[in-house]
N, C-alpha and C. Protein backbone atom coordinates (compact mmCIF):
# COMPACT_ATOMS: atom_id res chain seq x y z
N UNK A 1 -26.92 -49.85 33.93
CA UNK A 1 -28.28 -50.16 33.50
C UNK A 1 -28.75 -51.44 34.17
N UNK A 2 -29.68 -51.76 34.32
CA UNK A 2 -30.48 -52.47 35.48
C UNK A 2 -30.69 -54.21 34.34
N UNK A 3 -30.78 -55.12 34.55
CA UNK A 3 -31.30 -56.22 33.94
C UNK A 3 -32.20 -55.91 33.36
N UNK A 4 -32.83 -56.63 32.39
CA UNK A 4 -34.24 -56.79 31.90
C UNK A 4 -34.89 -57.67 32.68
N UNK A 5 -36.31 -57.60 33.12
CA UNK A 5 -37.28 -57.92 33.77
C UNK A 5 -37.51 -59.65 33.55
N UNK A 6 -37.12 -60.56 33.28
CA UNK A 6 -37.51 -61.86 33.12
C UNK A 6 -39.18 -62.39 33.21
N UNK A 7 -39.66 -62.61 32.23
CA UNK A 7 -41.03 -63.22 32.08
C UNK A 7 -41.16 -64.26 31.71
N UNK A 8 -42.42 -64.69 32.08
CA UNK A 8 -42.62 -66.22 32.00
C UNK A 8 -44.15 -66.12 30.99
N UNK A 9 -44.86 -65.79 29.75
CA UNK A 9 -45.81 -65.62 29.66
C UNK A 9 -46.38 -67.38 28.95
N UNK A 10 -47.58 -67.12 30.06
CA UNK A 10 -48.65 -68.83 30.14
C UNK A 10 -49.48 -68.23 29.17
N UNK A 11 -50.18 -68.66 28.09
CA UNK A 11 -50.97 -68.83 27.22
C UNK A 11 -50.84 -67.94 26.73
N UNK A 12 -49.35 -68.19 25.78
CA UNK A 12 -48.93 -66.36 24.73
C UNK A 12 -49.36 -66.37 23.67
N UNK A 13 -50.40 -67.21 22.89
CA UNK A 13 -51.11 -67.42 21.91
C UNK A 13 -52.72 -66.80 21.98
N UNK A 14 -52.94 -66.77 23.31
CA UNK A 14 -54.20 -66.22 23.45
C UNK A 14 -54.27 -64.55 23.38
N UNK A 15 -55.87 -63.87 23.58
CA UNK A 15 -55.84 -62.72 23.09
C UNK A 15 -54.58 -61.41 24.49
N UNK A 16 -54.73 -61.94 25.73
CA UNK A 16 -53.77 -61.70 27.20
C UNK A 16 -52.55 -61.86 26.41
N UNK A 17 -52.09 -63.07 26.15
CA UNK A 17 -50.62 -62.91 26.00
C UNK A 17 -50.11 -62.65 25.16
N UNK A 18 -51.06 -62.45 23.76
CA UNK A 18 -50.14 -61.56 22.38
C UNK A 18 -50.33 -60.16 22.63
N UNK A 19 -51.25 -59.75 23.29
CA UNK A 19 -51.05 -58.47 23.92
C UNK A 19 -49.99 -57.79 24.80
N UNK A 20 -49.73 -59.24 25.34
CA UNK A 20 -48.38 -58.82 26.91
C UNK A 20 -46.73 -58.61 25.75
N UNK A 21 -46.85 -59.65 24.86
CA UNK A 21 -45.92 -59.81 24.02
C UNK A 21 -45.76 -58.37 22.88
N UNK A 22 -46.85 -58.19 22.69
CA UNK A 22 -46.75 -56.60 21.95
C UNK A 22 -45.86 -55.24 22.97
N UNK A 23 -46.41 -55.51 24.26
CA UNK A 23 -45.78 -54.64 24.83
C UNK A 23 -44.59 -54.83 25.39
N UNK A 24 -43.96 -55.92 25.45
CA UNK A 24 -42.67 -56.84 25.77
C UNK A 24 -41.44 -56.04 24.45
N UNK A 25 -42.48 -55.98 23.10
CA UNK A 25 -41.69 -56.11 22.29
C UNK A 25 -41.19 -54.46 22.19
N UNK A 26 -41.88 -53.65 22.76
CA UNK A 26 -41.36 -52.30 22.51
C UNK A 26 -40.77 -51.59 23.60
N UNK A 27 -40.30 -52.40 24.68
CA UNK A 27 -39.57 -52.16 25.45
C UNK A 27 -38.66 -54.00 25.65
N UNK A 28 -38.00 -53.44 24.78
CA UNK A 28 -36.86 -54.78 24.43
C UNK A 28 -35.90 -54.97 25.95
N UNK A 29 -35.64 -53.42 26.19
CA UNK A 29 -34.58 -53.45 27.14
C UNK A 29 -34.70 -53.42 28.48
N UNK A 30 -36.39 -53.68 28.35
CA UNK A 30 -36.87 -53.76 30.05
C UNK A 30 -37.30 -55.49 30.65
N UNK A 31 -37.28 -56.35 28.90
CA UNK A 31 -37.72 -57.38 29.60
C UNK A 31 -37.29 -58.24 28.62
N UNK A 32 -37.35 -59.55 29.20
CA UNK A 32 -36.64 -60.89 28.52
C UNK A 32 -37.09 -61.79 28.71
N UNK A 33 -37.99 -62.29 27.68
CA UNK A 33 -38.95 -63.40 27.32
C UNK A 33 -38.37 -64.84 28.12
N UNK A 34 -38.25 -65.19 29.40
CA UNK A 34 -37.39 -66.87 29.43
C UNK A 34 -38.38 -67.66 29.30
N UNK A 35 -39.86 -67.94 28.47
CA UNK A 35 -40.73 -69.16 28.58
C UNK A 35 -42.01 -68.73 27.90
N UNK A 36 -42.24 -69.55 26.99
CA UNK A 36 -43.98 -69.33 26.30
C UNK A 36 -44.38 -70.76 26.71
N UNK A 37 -46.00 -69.99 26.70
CA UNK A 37 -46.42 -71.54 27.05
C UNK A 37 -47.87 -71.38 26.00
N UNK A 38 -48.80 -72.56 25.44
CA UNK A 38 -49.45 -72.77 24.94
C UNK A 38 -50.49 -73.53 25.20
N UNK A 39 -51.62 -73.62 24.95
CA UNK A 39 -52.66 -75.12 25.19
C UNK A 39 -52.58 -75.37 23.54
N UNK A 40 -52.82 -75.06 22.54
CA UNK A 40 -52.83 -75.85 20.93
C UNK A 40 -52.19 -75.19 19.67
N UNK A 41 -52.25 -74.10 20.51
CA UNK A 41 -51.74 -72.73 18.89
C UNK A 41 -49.93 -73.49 18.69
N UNK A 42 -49.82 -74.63 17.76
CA UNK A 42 -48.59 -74.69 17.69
C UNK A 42 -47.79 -74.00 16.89
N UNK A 43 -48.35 -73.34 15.90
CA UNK A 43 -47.57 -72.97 14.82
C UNK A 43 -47.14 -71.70 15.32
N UNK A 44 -48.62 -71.02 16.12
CA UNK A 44 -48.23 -69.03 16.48
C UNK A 44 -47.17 -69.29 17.98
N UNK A 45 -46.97 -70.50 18.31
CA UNK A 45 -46.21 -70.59 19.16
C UNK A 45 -44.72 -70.27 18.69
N UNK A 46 -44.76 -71.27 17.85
CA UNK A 46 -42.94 -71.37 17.15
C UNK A 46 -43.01 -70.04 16.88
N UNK A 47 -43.87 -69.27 16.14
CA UNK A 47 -43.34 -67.74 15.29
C UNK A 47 -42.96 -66.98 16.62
N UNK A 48 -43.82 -67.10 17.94
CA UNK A 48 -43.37 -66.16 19.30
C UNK A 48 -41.74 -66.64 19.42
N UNK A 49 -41.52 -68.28 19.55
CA UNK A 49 -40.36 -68.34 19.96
C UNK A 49 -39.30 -67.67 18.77
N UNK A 50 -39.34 -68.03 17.22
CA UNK A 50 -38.29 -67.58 16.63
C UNK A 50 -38.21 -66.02 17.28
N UNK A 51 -39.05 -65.39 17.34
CA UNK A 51 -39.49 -63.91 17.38
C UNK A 51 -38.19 -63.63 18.82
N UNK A 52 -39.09 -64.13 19.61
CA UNK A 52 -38.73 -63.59 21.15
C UNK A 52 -37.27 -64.39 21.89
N UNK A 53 -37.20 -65.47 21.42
CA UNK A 53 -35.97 -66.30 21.98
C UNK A 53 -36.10 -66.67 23.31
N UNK A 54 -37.00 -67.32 23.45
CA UNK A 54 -36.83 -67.90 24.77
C UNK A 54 -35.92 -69.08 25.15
N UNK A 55 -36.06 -69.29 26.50
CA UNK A 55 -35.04 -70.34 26.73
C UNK A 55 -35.93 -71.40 26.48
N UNK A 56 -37.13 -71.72 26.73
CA UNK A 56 -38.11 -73.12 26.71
C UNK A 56 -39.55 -72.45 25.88
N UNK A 57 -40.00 -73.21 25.28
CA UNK A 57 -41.62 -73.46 25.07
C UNK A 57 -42.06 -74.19 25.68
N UNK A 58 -43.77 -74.09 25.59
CA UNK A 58 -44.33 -75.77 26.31
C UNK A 58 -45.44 -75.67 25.43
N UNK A 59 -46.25 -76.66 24.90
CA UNK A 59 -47.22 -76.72 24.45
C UNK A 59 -48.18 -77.97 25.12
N UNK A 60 -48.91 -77.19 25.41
CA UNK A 60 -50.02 -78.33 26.49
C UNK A 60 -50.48 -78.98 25.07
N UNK A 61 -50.68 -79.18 24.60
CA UNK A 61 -51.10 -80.79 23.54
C UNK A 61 -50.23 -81.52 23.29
N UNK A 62 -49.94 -82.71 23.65
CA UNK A 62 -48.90 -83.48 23.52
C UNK A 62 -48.55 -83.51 21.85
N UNK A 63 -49.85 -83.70 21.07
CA UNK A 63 -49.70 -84.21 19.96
C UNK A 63 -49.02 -83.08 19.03
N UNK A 64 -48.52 -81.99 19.66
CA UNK A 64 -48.35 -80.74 18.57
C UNK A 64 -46.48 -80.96 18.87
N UNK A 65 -46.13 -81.55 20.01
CA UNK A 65 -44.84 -81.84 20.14
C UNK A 65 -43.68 -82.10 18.83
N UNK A 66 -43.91 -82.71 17.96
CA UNK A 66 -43.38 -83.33 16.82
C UNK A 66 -43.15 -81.70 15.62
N UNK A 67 -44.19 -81.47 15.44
CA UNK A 67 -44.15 -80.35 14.77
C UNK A 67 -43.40 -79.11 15.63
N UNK A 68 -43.48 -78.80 16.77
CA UNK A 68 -43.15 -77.40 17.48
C UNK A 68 -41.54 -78.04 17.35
N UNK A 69 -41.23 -79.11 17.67
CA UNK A 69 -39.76 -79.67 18.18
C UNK A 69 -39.23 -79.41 16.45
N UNK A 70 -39.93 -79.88 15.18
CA UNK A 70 -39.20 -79.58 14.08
C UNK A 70 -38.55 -78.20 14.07
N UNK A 71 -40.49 -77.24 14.28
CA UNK A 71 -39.73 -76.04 13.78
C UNK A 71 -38.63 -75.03 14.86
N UNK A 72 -38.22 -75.58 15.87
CA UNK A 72 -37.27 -74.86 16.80
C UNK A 72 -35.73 -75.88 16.77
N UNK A 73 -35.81 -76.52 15.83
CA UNK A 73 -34.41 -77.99 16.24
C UNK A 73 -33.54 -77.19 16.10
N UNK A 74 -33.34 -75.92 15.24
CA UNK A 74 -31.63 -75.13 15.29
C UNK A 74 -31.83 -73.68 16.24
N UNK A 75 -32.52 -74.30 16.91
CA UNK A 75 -32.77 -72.21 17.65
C UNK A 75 -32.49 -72.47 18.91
N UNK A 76 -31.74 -73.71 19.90
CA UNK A 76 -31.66 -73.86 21.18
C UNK A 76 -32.49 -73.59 21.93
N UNK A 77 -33.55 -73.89 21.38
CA UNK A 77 -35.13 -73.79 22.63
C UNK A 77 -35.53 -74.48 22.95
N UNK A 78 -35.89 -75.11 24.47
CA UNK A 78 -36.35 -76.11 24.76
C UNK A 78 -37.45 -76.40 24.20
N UNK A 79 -38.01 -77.56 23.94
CA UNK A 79 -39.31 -77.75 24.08
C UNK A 79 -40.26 -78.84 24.82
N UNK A 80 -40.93 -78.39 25.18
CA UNK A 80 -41.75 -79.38 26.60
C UNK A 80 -43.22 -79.57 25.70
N UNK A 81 -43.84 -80.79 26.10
CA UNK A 81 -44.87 -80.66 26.10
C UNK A 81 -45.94 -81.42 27.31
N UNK A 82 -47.24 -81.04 26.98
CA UNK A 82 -48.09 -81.62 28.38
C UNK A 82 -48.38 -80.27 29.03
N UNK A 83 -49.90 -80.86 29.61
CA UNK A 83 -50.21 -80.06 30.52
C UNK A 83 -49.75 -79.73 32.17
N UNK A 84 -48.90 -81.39 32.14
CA UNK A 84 -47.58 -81.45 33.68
C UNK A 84 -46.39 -80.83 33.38
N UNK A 85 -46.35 -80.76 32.28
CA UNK A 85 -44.97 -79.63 32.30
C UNK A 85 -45.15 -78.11 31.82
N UNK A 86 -46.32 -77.69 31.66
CA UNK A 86 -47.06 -76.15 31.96
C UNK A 86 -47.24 -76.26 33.28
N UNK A 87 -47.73 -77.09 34.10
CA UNK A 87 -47.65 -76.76 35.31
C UNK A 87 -46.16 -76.59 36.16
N UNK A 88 -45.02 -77.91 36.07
CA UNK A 88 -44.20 -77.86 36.44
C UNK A 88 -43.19 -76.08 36.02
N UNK A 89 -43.28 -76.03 34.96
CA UNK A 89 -42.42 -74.77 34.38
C UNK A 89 -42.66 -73.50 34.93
N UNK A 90 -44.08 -73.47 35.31
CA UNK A 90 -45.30 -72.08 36.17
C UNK A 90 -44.71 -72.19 37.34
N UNK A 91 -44.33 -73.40 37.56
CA UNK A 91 -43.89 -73.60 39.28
C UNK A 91 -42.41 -73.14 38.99
């Protein structure tokens, strides 16, 4: 059987990427979430990561950092924030 597809989805809070994530989710074995990224939705962020398990989040608002970093501290997910490290991570 072949790997799962590795994705990177940029703004998985918006109406594009909870859509991409719906269809991510019903083909489990074709693809593997490694990165969400956000501009403010911090909270629907954390629920994607518990959900999907990525290796990193990012949330472009610095100020949502504190809260996203609480709710992921036992789930080994990175978390980034800034709009230079949505860019850096895309790269």
């Amino acid at each position: 059987m072949d790997m799962p597809q590795k994705v990177t989805i940029l703004g998985s809070t918006g109406s594009i990427g909870t859509q991409a994530l719906d269809v991510i989710s019903k083909y489990p074995a074709l693809f593997r979430v490694e990165v969400l990224t956000a501009g403010d939705n911090a909270a629907l962020l954390a629920e994607q990561a518990v959900k999907y398990r990525p290796g990193a989040v990012v949330i472009g608002n610095e100020g949502h950092y504190p809260f996203l970093k609480e709710k992921l501290k036992d789930s080994g997910i990175k978390v980034y924030a800034g709009n230079k490290a949505i860019e850096d991570i895309a790269a």
